[in-house]
Protein backbone atom coordinates (compact mmCIF):
# COMPACT_ATOMS: atom_id res chain seq x y z
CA UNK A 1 -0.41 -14.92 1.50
CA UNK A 2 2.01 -16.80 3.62
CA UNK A 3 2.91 -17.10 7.46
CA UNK A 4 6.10 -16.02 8.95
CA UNK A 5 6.68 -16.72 12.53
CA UNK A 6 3.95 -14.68 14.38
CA UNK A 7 3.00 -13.16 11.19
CA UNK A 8 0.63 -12.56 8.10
CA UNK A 9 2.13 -11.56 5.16
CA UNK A 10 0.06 -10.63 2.06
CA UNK A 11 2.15 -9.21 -1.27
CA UNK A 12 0.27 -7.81 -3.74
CA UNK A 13 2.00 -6.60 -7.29
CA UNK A 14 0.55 -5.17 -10.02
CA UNK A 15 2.98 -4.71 -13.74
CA UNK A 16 0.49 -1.17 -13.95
CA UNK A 17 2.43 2.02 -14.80
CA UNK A 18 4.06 2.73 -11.01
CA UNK A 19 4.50 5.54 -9.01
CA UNK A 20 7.45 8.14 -9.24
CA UNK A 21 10.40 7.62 -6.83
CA UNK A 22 9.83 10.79 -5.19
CA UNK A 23 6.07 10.36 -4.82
CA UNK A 24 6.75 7.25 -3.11
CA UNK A 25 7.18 8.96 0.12
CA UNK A 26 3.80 10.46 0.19
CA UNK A 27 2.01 7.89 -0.72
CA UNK A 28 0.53 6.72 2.74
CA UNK A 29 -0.98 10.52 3.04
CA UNK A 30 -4.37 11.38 2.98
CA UNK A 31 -5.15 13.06 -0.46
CA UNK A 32 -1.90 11.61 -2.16
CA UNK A 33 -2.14 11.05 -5.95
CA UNK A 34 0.24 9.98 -7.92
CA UNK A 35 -2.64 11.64 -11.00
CA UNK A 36 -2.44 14.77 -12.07
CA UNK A 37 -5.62 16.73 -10.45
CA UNK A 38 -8.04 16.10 -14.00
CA UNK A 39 -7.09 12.56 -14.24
CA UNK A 40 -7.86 11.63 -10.59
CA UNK A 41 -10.82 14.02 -10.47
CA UNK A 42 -13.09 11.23 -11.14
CA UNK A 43 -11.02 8.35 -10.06
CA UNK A 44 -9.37 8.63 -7.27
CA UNK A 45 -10.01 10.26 -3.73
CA UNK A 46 -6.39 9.48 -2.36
CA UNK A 47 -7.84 8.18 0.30
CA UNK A 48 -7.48 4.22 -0.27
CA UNK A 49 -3.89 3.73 0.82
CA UNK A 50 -4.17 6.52 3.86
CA UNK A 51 -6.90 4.35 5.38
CA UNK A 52 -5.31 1.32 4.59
CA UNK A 53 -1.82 1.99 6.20
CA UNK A 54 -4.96 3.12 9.18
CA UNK A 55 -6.25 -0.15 10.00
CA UNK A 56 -3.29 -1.86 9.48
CA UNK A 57 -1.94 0.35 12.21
CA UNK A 58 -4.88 -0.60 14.43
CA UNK A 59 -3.79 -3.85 14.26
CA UNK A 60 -0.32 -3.72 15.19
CA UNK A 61 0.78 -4.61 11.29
CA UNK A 62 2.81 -2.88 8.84
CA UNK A 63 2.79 -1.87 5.01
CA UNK A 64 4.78 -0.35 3.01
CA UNK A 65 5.17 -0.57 -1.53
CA UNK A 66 8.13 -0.89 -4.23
CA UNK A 67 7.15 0.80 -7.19
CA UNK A 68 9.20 1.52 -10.69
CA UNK A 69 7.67 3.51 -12.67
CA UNK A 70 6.80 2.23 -15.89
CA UNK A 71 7.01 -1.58 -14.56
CA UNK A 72 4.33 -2.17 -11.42
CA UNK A 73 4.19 -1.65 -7.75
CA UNK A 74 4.34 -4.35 -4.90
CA UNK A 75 2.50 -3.64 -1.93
CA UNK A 76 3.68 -5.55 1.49
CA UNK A 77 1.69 -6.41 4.25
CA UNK A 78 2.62 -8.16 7.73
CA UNK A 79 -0.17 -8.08 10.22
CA UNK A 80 0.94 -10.32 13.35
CA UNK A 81 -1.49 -12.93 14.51
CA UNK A 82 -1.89 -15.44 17.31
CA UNK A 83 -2.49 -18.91 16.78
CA UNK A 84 -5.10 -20.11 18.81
CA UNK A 85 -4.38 -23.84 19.11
């Protein structure tokens, strides 16, 4: 986590096994798996990154992912603050 002007900005990066380029752009929806229905039908509710990307909305951040598949994703998060000094 580090601060950037007015901002919060939290990277997270796995090295798991990614997610294909063109499920990338779904990612953020509600349902969105990058699993094939069996293997997410007891892990997964595709839920976790739709509410994220949610409350990150609520407060006025942003957050968006590079992935290769086969190598790891990075998530980024910037959620502006105000220092109260």
């Amino acid at each position: 986590m580090q601060k950037l002007n007015n901002n919060v900005l939290v990277k997270i990066k796995d090295t798991g096994k990614g997610i294909p380029k063109e499920k990338q752009k779904k990612i953020f929806n509600p349902y969105c798996s990058t699993e094939s229905f069996y293997e997410k039908l007891y892990e997964s509710s595709g839920l976790g990154l739709y509410i994220t990307k949610k409350l990150i909305s609520i407060l006025n951040g942003n957050i968006s992912i590079e992935s290769k598949y086969g190598k790891g994703t990075t998530v980024y998060i910037s959620i502006p603050f105000k220092n109260e000094e």
